[in-house]
N, C-alpha and C. Protein backbone atom coordinates (compact mmCIF):
# COMPACT_ATOMS: atom_id res chain seq x y z
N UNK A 1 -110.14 -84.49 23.36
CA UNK A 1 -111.47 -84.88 23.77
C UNK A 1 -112.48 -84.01 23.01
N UNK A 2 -113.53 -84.18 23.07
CA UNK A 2 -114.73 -83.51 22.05
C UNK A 2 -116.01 -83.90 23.12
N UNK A 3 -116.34 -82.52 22.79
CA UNK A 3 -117.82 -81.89 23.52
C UNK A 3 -118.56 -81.80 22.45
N UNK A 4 -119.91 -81.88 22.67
CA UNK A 4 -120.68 -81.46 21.83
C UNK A 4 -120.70 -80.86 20.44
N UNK A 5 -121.47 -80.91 19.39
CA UNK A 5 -121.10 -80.89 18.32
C UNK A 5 -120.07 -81.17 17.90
N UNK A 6 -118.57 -82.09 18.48
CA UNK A 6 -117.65 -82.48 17.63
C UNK A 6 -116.65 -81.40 17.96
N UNK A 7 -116.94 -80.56 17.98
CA UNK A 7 -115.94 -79.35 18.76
C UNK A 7 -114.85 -80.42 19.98
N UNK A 8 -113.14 -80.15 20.04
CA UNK A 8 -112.44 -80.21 20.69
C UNK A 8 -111.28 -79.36 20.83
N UNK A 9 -110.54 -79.17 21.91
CA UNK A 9 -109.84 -78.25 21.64
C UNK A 9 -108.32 -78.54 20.53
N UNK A 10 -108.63 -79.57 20.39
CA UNK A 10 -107.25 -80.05 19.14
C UNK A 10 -107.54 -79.67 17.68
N UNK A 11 -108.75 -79.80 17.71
CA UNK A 11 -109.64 -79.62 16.66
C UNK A 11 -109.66 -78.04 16.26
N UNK A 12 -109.48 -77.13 16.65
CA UNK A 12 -109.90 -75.76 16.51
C UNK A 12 -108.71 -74.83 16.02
N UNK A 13 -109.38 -74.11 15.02
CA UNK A 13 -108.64 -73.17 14.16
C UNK A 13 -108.94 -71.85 14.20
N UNK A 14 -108.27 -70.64 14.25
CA UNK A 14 -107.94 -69.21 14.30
C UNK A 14 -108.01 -68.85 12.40
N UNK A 15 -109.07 -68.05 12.23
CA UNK A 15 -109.17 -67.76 10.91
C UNK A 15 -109.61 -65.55 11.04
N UNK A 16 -109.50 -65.55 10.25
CA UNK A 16 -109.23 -63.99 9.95
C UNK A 16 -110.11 -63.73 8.38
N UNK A 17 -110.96 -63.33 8.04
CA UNK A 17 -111.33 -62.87 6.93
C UNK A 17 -111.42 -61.31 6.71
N UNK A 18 -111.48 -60.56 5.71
CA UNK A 18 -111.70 -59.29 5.03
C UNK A 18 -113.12 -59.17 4.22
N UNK A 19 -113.93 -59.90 4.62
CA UNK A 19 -115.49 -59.76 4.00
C UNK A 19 -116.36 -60.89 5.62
N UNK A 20 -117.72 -60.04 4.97
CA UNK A 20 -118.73 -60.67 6.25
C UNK A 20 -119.06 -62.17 5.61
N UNK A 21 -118.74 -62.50 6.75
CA UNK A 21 -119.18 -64.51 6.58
C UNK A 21 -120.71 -64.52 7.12
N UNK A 22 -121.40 -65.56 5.88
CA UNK A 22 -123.27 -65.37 5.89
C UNK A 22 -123.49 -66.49 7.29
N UNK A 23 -124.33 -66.07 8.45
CA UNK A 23 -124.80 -66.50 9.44
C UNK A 23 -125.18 -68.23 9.20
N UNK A 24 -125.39 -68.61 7.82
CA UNK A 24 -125.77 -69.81 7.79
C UNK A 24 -124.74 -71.34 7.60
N UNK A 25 -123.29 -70.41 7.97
CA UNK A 25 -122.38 -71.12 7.64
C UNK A 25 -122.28 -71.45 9.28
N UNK A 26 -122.84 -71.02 10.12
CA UNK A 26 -122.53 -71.36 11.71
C UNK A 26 -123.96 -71.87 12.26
N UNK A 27 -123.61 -72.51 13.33
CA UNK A 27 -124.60 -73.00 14.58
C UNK A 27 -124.77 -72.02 15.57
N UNK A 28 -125.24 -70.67 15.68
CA UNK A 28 -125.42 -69.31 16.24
C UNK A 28 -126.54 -69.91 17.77
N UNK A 29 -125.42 -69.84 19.28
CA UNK A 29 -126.27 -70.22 20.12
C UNK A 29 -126.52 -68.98 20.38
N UNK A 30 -125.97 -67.61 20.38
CA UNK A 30 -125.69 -66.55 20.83
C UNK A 30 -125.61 -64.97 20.02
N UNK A 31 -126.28 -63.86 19.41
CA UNK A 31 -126.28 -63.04 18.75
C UNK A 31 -125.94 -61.68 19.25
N UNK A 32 -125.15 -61.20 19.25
CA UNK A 32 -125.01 -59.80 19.81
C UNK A 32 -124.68 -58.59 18.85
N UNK A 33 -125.20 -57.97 18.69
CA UNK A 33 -124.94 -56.48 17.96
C UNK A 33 -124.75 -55.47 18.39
N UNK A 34 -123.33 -54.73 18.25
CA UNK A 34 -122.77 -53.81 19.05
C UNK A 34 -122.86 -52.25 17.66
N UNK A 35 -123.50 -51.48 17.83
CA UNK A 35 -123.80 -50.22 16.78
C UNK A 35 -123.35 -48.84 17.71
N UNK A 36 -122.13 -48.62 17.33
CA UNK A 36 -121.49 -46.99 17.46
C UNK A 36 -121.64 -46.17 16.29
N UNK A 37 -121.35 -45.07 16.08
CA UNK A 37 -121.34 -44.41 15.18
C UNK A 37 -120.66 -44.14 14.29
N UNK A 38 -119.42 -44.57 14.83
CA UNK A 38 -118.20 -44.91 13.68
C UNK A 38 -118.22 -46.52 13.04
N UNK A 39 -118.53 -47.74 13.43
CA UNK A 39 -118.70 -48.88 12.96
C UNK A 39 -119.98 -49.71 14.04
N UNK A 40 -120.17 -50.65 13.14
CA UNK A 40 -121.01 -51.83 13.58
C UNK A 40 -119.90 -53.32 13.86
N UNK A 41 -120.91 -54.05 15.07
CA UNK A 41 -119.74 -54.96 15.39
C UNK A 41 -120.89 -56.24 15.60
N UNK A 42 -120.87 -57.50 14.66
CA UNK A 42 -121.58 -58.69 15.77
C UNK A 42 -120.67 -59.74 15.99
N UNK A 43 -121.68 -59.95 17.54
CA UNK A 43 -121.13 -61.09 18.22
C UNK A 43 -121.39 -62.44 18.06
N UNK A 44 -120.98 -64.04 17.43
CA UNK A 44 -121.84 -64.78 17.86
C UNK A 44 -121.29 -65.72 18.82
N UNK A 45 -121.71 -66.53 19.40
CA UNK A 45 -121.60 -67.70 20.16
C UNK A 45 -121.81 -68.85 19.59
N UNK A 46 -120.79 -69.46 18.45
CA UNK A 46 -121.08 -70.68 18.02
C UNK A 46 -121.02 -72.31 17.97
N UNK A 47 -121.12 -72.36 19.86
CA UNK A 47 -120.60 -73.50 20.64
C UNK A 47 -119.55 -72.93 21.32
N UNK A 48 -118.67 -73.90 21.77
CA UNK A 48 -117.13 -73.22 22.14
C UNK A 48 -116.19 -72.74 20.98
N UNK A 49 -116.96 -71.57 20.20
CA UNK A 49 -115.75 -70.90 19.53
C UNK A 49 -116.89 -70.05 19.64
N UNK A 50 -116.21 -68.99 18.36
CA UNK A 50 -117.40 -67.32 18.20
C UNK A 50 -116.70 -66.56 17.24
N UNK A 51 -117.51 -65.78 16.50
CA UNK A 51 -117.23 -65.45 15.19
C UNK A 51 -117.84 -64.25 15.61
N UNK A 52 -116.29 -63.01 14.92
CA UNK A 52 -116.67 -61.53 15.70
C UNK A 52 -116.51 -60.92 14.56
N UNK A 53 -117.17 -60.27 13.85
CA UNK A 53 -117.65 -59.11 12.54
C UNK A 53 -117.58 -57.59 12.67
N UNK A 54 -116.27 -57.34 12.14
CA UNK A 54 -116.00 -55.44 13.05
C UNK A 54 -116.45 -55.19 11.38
N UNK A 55 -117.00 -53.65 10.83
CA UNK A 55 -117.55 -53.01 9.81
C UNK A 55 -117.23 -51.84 10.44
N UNK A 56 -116.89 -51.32 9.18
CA UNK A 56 -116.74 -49.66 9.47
C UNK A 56 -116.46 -49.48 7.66
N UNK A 57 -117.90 -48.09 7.54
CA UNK A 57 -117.77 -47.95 6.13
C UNK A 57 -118.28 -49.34 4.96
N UNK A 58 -117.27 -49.55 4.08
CA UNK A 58 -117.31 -50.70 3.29
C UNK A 58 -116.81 -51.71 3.49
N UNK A 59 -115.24 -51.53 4.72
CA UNK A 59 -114.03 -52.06 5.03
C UNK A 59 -115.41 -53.45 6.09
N UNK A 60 -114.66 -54.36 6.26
CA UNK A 60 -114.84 -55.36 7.20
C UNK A 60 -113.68 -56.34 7.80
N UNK A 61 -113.81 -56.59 8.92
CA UNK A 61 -112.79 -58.06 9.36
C UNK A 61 -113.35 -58.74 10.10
N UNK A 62 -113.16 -60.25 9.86
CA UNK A 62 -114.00 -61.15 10.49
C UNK A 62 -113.10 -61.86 11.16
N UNK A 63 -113.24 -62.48 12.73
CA UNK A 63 -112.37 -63.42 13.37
C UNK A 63 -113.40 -64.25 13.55
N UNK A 64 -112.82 -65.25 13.32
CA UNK A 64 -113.48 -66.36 13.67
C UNK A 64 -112.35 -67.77 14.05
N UNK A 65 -113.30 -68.32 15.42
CA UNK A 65 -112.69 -69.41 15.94
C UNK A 65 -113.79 -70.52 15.35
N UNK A 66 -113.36 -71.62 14.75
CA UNK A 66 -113.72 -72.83 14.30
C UNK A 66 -113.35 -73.95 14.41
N UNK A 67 -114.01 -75.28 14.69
CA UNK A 67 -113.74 -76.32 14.36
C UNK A 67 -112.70 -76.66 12.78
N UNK A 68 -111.77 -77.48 13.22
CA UNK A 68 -111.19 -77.01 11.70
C UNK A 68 -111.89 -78.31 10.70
N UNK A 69 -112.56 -78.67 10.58
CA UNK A 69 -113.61 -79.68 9.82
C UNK A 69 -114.69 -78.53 9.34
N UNK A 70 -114.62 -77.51 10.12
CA UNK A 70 -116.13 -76.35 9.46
C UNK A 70 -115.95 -75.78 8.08
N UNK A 71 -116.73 -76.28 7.29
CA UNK A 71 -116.82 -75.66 6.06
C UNK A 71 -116.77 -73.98 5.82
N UNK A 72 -115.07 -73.18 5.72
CA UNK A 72 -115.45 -72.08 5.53
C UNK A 72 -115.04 -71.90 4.15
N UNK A 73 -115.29 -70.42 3.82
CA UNK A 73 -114.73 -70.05 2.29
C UNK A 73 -113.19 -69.42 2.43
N UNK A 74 -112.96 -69.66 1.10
CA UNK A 74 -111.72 -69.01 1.32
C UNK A 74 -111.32 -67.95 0.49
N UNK A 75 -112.13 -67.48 0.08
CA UNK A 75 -112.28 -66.18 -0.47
C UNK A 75 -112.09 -65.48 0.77
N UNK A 76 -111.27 -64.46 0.87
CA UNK A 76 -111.21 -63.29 1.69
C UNK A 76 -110.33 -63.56 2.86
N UNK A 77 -110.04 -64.96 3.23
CA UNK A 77 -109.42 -65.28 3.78
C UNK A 77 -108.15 -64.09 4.28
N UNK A 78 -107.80 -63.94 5.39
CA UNK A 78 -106.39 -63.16 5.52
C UNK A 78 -105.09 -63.68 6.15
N UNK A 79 -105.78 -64.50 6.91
CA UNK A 79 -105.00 -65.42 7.74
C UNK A 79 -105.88 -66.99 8.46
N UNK A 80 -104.40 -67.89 8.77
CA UNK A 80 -105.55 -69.34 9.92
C UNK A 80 -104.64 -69.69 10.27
N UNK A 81 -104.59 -70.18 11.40
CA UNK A 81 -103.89 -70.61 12.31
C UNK A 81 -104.65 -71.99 13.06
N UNK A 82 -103.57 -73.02 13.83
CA UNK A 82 -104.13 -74.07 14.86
C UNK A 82 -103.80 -73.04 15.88
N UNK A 83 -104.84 -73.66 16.97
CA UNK A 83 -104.72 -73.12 18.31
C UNK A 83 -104.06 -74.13 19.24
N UNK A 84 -103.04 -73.76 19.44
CA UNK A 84 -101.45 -74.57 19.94
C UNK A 84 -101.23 -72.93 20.25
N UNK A 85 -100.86 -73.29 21.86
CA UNK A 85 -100.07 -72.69 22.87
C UNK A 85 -100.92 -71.21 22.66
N UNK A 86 -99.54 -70.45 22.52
CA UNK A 86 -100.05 -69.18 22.38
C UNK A 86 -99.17 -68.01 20.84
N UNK A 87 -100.25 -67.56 20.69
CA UNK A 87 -100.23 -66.90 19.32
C UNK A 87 -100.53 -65.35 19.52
N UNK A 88 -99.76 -64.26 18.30
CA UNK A 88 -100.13 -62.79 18.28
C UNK A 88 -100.06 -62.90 16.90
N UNK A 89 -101.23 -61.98 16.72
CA UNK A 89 -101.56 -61.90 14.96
C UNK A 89 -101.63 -60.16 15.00
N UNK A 90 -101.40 -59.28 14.04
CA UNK A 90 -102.17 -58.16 13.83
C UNK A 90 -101.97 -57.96 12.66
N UNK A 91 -103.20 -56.95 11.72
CA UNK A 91 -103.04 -56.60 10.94
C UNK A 91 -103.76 -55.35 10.50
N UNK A 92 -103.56 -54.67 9.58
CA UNK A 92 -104.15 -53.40 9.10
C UNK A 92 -104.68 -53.22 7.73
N UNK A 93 -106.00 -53.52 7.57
CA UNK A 93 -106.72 -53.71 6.44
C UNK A 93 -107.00 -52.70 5.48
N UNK A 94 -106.02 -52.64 4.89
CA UNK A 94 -106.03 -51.33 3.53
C UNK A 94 -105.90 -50.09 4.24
N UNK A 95 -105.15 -49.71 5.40
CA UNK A 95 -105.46 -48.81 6.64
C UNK A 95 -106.73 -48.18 6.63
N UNK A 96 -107.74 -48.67 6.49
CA UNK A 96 -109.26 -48.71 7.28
C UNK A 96 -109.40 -49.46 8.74
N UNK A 97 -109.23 -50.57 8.92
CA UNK A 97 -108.99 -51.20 10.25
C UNK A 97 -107.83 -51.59 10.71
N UNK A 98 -107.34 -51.43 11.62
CA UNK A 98 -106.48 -52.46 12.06
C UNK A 98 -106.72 -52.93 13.33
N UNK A 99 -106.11 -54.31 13.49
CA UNK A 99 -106.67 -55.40 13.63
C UNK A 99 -105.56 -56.18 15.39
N UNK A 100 -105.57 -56.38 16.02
CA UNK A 100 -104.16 -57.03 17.05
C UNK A 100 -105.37 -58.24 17.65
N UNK A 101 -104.77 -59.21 17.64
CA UNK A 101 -104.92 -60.50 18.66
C UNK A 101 -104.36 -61.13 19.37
N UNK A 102 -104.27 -61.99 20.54
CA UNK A 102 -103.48 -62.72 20.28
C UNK A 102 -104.49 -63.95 21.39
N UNK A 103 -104.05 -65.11 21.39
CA UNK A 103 -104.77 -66.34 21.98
C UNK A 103 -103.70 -67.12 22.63
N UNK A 104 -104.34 -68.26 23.95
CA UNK A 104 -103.87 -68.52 24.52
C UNK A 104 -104.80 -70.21 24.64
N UNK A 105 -104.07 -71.39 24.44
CA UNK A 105 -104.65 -72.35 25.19
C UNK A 105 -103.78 -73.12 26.43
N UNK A 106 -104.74 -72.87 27.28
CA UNK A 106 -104.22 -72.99 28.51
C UNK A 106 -104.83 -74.79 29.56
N UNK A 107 -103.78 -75.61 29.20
CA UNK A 107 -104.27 -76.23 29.96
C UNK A 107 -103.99 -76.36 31.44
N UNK A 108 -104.90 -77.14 32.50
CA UNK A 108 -104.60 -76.68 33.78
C UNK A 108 -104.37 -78.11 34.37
N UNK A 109 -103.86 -78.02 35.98
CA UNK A 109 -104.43 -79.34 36.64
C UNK A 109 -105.82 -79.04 37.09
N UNK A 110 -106.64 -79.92 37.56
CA UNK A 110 -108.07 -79.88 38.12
C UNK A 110 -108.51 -78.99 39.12
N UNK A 111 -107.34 -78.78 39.97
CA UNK A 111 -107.79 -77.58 40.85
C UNK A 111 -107.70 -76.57 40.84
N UNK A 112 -106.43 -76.10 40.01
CA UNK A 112 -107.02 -75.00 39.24
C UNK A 112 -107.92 -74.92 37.89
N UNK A 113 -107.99 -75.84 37.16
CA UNK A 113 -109.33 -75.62 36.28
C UNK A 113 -110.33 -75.64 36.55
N UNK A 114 -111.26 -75.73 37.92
CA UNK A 114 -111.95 -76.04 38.59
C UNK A 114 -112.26 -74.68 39.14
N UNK A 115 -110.98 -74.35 39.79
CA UNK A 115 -111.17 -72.43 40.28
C UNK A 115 -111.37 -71.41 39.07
N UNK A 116 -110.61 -71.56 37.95
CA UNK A 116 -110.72 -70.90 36.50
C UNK A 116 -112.24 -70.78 36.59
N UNK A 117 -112.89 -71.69 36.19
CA UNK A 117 -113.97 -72.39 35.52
C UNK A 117 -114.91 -71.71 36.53
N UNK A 118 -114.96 -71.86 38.13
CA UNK A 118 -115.95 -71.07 38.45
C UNK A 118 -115.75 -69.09 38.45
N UNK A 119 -114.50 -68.71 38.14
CA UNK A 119 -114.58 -67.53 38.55
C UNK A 119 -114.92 -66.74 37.43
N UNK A 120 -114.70 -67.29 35.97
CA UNK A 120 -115.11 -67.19 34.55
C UNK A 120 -116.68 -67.15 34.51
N UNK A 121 -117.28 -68.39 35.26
CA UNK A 121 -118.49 -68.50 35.18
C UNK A 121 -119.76 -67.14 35.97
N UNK A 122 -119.13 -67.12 36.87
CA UNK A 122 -119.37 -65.91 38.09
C UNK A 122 -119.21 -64.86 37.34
N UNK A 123 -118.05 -64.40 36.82
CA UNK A 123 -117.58 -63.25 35.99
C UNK A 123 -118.83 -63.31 34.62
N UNK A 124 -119.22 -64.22 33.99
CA UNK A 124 -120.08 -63.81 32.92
C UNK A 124 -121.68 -63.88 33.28
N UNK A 125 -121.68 -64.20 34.56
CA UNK A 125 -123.05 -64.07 34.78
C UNK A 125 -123.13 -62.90 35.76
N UNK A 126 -122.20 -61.48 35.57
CA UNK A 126 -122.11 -60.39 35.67
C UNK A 126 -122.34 -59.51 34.38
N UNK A 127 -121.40 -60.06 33.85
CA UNK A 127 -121.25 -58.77 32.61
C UNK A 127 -121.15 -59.71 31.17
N UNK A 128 -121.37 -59.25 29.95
CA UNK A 128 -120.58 -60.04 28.80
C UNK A 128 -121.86 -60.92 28.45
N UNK A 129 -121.27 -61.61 27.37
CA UNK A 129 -122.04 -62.92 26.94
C UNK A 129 -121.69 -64.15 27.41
N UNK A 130 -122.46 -65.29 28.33
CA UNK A 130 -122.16 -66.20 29.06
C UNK A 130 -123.02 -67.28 28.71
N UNK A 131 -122.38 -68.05 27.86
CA UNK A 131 -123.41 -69.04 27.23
C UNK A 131 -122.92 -70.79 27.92
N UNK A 132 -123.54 -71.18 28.53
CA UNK A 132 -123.18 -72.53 29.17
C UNK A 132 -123.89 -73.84 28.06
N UNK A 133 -123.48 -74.93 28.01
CA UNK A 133 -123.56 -76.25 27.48
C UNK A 133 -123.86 -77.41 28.65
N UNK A 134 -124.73 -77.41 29.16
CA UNK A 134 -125.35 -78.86 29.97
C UNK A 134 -125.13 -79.78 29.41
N UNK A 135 -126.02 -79.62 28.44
CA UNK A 135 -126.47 -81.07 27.36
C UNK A 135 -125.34 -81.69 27.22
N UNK A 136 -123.86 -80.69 27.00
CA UNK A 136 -122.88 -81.23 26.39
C UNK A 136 -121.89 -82.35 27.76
N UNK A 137 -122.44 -81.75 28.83
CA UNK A 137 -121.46 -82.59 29.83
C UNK A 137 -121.31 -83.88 29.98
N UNK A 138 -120.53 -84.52 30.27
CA UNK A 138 -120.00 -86.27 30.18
C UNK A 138 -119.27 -86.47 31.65
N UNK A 139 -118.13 -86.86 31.48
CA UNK A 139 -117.51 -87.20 32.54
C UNK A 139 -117.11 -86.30 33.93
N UNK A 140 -117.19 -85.02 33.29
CA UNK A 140 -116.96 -84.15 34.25
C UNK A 140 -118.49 -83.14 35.36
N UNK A 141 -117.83 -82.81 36.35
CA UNK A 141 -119.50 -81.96 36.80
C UNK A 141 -119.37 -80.92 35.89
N UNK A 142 -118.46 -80.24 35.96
CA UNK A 142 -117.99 -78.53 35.21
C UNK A 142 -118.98 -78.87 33.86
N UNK A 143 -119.53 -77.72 33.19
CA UNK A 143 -120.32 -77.46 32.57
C UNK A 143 -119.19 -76.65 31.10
N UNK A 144 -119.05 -77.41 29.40
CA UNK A 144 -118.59 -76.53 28.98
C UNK A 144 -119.26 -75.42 28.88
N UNK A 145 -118.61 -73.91 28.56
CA UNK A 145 -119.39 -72.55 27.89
C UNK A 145 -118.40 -71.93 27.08
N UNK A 146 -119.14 -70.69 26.72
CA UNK A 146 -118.50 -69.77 26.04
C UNK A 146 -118.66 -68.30 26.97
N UNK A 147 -118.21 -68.14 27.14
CA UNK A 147 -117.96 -66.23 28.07
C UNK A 147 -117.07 -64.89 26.98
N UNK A 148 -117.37 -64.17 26.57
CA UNK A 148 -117.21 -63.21 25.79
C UNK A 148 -117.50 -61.77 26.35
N UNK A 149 -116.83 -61.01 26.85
CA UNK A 149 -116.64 -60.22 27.54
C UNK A 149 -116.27 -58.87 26.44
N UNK A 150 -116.68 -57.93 26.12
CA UNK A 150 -116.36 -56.48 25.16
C UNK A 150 -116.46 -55.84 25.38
N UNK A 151 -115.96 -54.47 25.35
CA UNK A 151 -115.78 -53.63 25.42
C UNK A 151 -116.19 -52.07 24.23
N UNK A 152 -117.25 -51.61 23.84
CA UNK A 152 -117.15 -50.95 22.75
C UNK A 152 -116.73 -49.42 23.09
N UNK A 153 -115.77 -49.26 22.21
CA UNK A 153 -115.11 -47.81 22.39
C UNK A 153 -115.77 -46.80 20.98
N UNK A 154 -115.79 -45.60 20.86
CA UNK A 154 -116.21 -44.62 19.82
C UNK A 154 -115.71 -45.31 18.85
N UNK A 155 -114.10 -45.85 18.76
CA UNK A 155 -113.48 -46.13 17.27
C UNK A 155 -112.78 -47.60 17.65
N UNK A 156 -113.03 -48.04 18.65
CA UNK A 156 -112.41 -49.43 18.62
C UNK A 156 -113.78 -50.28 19.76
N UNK A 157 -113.26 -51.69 19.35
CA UNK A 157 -113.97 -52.95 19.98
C UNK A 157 -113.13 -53.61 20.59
N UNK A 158 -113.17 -53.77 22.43
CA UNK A 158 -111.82 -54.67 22.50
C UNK A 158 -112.96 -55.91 23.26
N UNK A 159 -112.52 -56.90 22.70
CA UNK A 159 -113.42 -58.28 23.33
C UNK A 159 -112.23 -58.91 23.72
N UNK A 160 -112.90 -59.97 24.48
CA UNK A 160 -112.34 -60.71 25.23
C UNK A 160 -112.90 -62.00 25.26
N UNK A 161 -112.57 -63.42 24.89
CA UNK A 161 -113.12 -64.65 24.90
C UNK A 161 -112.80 -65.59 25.44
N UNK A 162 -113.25 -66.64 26.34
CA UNK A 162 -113.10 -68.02 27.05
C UNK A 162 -113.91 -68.89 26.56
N UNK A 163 -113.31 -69.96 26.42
CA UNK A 163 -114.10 -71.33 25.85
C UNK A 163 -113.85 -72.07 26.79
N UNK A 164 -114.67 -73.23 27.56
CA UNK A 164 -113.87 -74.26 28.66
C UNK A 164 -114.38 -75.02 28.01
N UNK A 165 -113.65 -75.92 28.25
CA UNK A 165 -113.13 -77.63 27.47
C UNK A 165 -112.84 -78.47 29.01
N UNK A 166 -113.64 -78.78 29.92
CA UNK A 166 -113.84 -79.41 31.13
C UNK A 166 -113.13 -81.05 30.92
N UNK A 167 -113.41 -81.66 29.90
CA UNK A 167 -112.92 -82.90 29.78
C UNK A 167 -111.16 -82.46 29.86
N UNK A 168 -110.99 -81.37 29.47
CA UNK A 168 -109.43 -81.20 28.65
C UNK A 168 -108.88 -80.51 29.59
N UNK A 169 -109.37 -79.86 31.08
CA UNK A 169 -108.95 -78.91 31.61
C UNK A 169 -108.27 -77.84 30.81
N UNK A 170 -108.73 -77.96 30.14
CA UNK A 170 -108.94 -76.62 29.05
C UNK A 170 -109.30 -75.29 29.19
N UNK A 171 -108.77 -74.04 28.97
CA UNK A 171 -109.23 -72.68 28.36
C UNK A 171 -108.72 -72.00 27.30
N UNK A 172 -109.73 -71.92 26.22
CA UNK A 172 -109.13 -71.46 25.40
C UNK A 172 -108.94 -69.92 25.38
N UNK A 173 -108.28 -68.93 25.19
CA UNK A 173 -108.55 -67.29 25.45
C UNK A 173 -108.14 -66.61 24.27
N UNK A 174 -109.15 -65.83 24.04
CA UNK A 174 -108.72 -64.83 22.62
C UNK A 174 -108.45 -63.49 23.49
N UNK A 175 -107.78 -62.44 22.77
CA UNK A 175 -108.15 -60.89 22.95
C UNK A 175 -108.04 -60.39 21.71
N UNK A 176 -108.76 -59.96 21.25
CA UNK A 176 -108.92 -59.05 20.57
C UNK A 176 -109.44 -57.67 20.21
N UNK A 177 -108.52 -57.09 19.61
CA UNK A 177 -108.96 -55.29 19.47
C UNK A 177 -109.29 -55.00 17.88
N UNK A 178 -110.22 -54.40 17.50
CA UNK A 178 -110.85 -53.78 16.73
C UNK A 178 -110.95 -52.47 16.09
N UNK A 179 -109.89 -51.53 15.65
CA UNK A 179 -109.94 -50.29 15.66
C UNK A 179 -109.84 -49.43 14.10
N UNK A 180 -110.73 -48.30 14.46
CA UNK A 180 -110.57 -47.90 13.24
C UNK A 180 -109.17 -47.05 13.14
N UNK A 181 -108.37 -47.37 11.97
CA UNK A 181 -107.22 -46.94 11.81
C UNK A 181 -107.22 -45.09 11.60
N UNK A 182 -105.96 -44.21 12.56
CA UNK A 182 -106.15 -42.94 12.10
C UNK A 182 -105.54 -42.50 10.70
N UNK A 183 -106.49 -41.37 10.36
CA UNK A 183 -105.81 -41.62 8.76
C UNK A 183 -104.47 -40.86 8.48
């Protein structure tokens, strides 16, 4: 099924780059900038996916969740994946960063996607980035969003991501950690 902008959860791809991807390659509902003293980190919200930018030094790694129709480059590329079931990626970038993920799509029956969906929702209109989609709703009441939850440490970033896909009883879930490697 497909929500707004064409985004579905069949549709969506796990990509990994080693250079910063330019802001104009996304639909940015959401901007966050996380600045420690050992690295810089942004957040965006680009519909139901989000594209996370860890820097430290010269070194960079980019995760990004996409529609897999989104025009990216493939320069720098490190890794891509479909988002089917569940996945662990890590890696260690020239040992300047290293990198652990792993994702989960979770579909539900209605009553529990229904309980998911509000306690996610509750939960980001506490803490985190909690970006909801009205416009995008159709058949269902549930509202899709994006919820992004992080954590910034002195030398690491650990985030946390939900996408709901309400038509699909859908959640999609990232974790990811961010750390600067010891030398």
């Amino acid at each position: 099924m497909s929500i707004g902008q064409g985004q579905s959860v069949a549709g969506l791809r796990f990509s990994l780059y080693q250079r910063p991807l330019h802001p104009e390659l996304f639909q940015i509902y959401h901007d966050h900038r996380v600045v420690k003293e050992q690295y810089e980190a942004q957040i965006w919200i680009t519909g139901c996916t989000h594209v996370i930018g860890f820097y430290h030094g010269g070194d960079s790694l980019v995760e990004v969740t996409a529609d897999a129709s989104a025009t990216l480059p493939s320069r720098g590329l490190l890794a891509q994946m479909p988002f089917r079931g569940e996945k662990v990626h890590d890696c260690r970038q020239d040992g300047a960063i290293r990198y652990m993920m792993n994702f989960q799509v979770e579909t539900m029956s209605a009553m529990l996607y229904a309980k998911t969906h509000h306690d996610l929702a509750r939960s980001g209109s506490k803490h985190g980035i909690f970006v909801p989609y009205p416009e995008w709703m159709s058949r269902t009441p549930l509202t899709p969003f994006s919820y992004v939850d992080f954590t910034p440490k002195p030398t690491e970033l650990h985030v946390f991501a939900f996408h709901a896909f309400p038509e699909d009883l859908t959640i999609v879930k990232t974790q990811s950690i961010f750390e600067i490697a010891a030398d």
